[in-house]
C-alpha atoms as a PDB file:
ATOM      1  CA  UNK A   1      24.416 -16.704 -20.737  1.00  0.00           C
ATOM      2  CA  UNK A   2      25.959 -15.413 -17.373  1.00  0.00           C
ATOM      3  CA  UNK A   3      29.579 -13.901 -17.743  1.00  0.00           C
ATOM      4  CA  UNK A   4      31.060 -13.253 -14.431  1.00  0.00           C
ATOM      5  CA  UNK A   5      33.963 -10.605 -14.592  1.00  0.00           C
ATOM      6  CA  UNK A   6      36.743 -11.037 -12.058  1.00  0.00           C
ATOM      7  CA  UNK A   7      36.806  -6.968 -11.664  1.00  0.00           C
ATOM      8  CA  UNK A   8      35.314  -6.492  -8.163  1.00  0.00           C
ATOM      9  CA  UNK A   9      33.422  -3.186  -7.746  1.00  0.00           C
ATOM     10  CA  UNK A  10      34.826  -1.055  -5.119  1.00  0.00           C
ATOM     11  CA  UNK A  11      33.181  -1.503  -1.906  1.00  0.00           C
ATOM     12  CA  UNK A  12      34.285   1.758  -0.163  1.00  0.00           C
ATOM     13  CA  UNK A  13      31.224   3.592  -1.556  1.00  0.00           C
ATOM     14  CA  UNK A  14      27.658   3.354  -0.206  1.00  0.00           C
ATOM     15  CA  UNK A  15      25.295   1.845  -2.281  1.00  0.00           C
ATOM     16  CA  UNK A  16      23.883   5.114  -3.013  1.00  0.00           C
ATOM     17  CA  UNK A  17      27.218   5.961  -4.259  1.00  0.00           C
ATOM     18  CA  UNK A  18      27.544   3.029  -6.401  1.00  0.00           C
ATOM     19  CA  UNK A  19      24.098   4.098  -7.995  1.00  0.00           C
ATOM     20  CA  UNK A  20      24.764   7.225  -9.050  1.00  0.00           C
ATOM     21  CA  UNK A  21      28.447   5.824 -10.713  1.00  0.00           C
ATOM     22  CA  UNK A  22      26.630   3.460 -12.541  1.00  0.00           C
ATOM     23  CA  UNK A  23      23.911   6.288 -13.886  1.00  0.00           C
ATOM     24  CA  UNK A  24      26.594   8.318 -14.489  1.00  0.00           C
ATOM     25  CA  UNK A  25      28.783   6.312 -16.313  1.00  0.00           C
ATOM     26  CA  UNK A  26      25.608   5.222 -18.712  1.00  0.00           C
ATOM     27  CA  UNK A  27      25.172   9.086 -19.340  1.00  0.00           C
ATOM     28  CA  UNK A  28      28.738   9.284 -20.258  1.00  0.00           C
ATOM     29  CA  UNK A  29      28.150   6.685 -22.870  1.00  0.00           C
ATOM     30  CA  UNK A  30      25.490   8.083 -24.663  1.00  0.00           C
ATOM     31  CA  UNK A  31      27.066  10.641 -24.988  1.00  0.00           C
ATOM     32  CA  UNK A  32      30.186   9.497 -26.899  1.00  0.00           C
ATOM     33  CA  UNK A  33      32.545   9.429 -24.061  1.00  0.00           C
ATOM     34  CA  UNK A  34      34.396   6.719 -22.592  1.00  0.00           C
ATOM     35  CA  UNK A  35      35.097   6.357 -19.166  1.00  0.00           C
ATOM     36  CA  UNK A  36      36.513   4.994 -15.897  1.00  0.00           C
ATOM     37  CA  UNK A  37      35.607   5.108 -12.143  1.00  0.00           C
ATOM     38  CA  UNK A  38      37.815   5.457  -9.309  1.00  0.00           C
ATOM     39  CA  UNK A  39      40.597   7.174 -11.164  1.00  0.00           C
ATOM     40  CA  UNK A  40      43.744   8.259  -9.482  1.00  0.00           C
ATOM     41  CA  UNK A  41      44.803  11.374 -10.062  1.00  0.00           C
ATOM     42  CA  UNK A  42      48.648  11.996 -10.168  1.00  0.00           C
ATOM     43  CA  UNK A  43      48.410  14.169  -7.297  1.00  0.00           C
ATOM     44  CA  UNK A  44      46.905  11.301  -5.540  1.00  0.00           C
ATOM     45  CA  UNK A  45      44.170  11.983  -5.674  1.00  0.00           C
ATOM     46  CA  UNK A  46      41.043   9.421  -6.905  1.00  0.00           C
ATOM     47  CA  UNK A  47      38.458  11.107  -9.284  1.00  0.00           C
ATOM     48  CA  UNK A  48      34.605   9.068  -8.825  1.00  0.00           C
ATOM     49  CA  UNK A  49      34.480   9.069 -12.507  1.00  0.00           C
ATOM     50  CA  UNK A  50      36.806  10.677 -15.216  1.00  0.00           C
ATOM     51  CA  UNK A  51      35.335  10.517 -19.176  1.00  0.00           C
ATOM     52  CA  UNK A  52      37.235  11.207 -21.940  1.00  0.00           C
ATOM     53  CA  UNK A  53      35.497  12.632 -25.043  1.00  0.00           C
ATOM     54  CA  UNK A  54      35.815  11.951 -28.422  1.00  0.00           C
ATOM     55  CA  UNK A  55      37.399  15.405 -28.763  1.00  0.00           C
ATOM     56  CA  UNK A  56      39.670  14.737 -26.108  1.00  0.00           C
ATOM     57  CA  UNK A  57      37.897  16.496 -23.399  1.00  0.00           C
ATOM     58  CA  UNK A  58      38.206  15.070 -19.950  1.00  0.00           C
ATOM     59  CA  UNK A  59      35.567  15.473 -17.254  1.00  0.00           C
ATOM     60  CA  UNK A  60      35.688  14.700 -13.738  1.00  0.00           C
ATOM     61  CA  UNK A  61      32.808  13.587 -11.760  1.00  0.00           C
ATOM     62  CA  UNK A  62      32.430  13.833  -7.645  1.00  0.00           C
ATOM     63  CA  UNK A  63      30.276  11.801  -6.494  1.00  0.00           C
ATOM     64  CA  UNK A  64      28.073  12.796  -3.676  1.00  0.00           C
ATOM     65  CA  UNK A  65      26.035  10.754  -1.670  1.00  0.00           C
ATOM     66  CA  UNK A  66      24.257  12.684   1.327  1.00  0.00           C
ATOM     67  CA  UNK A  67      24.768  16.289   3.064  1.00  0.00           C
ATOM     68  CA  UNK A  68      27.226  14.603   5.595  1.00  0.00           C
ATOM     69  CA  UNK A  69      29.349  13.106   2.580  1.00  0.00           C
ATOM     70  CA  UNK A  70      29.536  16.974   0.771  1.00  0.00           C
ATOM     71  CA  UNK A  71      29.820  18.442   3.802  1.00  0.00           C
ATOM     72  CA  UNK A  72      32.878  16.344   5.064  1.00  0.00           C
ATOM     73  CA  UNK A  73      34.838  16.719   1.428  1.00  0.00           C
ATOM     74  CA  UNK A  74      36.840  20.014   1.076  1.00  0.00           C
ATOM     75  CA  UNK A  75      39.231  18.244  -1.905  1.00  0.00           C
ATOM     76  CA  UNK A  76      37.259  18.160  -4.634  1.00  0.00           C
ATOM     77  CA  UNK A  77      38.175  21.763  -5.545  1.00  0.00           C
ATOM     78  CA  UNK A  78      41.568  20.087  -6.563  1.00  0.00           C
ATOM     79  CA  UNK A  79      40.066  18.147  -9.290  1.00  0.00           C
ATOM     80  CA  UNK A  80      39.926  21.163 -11.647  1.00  0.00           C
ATOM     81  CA  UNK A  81      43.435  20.883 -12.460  1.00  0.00           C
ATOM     82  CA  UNK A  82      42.937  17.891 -14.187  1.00  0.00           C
ATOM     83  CA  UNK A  83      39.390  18.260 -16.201  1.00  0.00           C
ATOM     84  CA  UNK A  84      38.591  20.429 -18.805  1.00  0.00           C
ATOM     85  CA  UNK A  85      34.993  20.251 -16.896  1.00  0.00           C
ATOM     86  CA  UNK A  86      33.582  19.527 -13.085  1.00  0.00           C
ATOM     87  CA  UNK A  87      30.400  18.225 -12.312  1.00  0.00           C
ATOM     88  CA  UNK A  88      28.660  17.515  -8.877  1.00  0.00           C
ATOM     89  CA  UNK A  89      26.726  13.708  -9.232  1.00  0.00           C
ATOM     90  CA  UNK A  90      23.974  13.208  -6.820  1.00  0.00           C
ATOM     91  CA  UNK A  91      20.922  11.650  -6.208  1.00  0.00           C
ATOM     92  CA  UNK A  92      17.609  12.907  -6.687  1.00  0.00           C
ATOM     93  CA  UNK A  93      17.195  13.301  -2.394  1.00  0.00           C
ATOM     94  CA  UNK A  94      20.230  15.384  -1.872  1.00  0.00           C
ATOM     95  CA  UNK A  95      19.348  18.732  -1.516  1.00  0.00           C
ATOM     96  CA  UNK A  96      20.756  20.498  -4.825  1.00  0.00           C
ATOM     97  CA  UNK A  97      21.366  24.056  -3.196  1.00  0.00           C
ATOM     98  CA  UNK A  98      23.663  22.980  -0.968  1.00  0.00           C
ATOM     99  CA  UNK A  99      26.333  21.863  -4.224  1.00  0.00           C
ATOM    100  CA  UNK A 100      28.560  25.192  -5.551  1.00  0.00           C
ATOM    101  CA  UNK A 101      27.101  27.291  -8.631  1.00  0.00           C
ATOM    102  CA  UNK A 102      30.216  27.173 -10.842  1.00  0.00           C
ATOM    103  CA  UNK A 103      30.124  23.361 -11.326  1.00  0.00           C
ATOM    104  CA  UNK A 104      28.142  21.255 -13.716  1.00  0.00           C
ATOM    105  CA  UNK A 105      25.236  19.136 -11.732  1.00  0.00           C
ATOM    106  CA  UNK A 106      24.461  15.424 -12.644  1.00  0.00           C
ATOM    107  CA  UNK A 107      21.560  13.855 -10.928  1.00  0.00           C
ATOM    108  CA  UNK A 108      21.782  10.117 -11.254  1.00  0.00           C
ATOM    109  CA  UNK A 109      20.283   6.635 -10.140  1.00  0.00           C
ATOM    110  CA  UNK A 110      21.857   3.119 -10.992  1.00  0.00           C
ATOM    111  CA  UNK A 111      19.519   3.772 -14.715  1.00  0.00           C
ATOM    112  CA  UNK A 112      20.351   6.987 -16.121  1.00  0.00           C
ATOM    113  CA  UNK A 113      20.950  10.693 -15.392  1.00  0.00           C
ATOM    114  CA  UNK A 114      20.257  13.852 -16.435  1.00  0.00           C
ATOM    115  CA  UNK A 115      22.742  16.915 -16.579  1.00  0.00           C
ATOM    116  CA  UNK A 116      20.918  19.477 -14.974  1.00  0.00           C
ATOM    117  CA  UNK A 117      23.432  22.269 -15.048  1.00  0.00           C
ATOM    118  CA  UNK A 118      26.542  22.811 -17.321  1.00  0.00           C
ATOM    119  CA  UNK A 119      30.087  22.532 -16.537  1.00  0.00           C
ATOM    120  CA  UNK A 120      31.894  25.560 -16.786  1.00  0.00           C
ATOM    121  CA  UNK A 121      35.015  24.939 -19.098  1.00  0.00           C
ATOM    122  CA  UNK A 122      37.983  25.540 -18.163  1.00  0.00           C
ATOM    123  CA  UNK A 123      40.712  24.104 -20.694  1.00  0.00           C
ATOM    124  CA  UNK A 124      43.314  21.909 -19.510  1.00  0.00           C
ATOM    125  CA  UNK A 125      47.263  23.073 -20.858  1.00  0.00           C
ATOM    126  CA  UNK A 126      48.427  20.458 -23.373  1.00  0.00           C
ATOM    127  CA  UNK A 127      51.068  18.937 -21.387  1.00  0.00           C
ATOM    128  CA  UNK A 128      48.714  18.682 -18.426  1.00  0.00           C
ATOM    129  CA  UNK A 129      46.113  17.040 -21.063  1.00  0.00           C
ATOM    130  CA  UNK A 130      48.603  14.643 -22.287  1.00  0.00           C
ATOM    131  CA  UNK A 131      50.099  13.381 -19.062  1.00  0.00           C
ATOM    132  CA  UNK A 132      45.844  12.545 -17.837  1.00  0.00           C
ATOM    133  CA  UNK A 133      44.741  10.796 -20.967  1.00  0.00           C
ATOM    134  CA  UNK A 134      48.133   8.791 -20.940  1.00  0.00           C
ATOM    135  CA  UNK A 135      46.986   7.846 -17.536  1.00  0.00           C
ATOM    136  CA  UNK A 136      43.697   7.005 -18.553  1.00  0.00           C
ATOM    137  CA  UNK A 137      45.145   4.918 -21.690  1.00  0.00           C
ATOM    138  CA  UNK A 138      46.708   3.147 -19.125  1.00  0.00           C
ATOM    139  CA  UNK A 139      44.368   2.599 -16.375  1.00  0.00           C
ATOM    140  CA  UNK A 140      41.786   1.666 -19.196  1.00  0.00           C
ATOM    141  CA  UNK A 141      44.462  -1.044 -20.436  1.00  0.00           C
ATOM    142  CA  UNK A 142      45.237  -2.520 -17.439  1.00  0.00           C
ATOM    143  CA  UNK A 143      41.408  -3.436 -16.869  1.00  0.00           C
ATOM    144  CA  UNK A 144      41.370  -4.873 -20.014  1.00  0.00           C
ATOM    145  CA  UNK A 145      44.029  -6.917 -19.610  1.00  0.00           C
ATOM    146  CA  UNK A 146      42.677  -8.022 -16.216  1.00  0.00           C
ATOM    147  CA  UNK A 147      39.104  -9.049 -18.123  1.00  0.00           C
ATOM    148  CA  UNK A 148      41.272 -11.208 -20.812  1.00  0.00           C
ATOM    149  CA  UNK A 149      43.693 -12.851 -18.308  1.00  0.00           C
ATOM    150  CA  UNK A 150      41.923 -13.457 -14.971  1.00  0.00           C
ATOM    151  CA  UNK A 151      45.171 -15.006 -13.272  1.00  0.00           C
ATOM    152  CA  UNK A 152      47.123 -11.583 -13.374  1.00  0.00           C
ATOM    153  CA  UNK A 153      44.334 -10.220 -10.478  1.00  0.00           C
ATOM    154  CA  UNK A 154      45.175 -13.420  -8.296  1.00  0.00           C
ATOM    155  CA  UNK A 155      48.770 -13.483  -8.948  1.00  0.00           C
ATOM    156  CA  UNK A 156      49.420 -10.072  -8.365  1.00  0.00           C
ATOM    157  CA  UNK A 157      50.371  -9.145 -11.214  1.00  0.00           C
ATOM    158  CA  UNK A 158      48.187  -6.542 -12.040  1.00  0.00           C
END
């Protein structure tokens, strides 16, 4: 049986890109956390991945594709204030010294990944962790209201 979802994925990532969320996310799963790609922040901001723990830990994951695509992103440094822990995804070609030493390191393909270096914690404040995993209740809702009721994506609604 074929199920076809009406969620598009996101086509402003490179295929690479899309890869490494997918390996990502499957890590994520196994290892008891739940999670969502292309998160937005509420400074704006759009985290690659966010996963929320079973403990209620929340960890963000930047996605990075090539040299160029590190090279050209000085934001990421902002994600900290809304993660208990960073972590770097890339593919096994990207070069692994280029990526900063105090973040965790995921390498990933569109099958799995491996965590290769920890993320160093850094605890979120409670009211800081409550307003994110609201969000994240939220977001996570809304898609599942989108998979049950189809017509809310073409109507607008949603």
């Amino acid at each position: 049986m074929s199920l076809s979802l009406p969620l598009r994925p996101d086509r402003r990532q490179s295929p690479v890109a899309a890869d490494v969320q997918r390996g990502v996310r499957r890590l994520f799963s196994q290892l008891g956390h739940v999670s969502l790609p292309e998160f937005t922040l509420a400074s704006g901001r759009r985290a690659d991945v966010i996963a929320l723990g079973g403990d209620g830990g929340l960890t963000i994951v930047e996605i990075k594709s090539s040299v160029a695509d590190f090279r050209a992103d000085r934001k990421w440094p902002d994600y900290r204030d809304f993660c208990d822990r960073f972590f770097f995804a890339v593919p096994d070609t990207l070069p692994r010294e280029i990526l900063p030493e105090d973040t965790g390191l995921i390498v990933a393909d569109s099958f799995g990944a491996a965590i290769l270096r920890e993320a160093p914690a850094h605890p979120l404040a409670g009211a800081r962790r409550k307003a994110v995993t609201l969000r994240f209740a939220h977001a996570a809702a809304g898609i599942l209201h989108a998979l049950d009721d189809p017509g809310a994506i073409a109507d607008g609604r949603l």
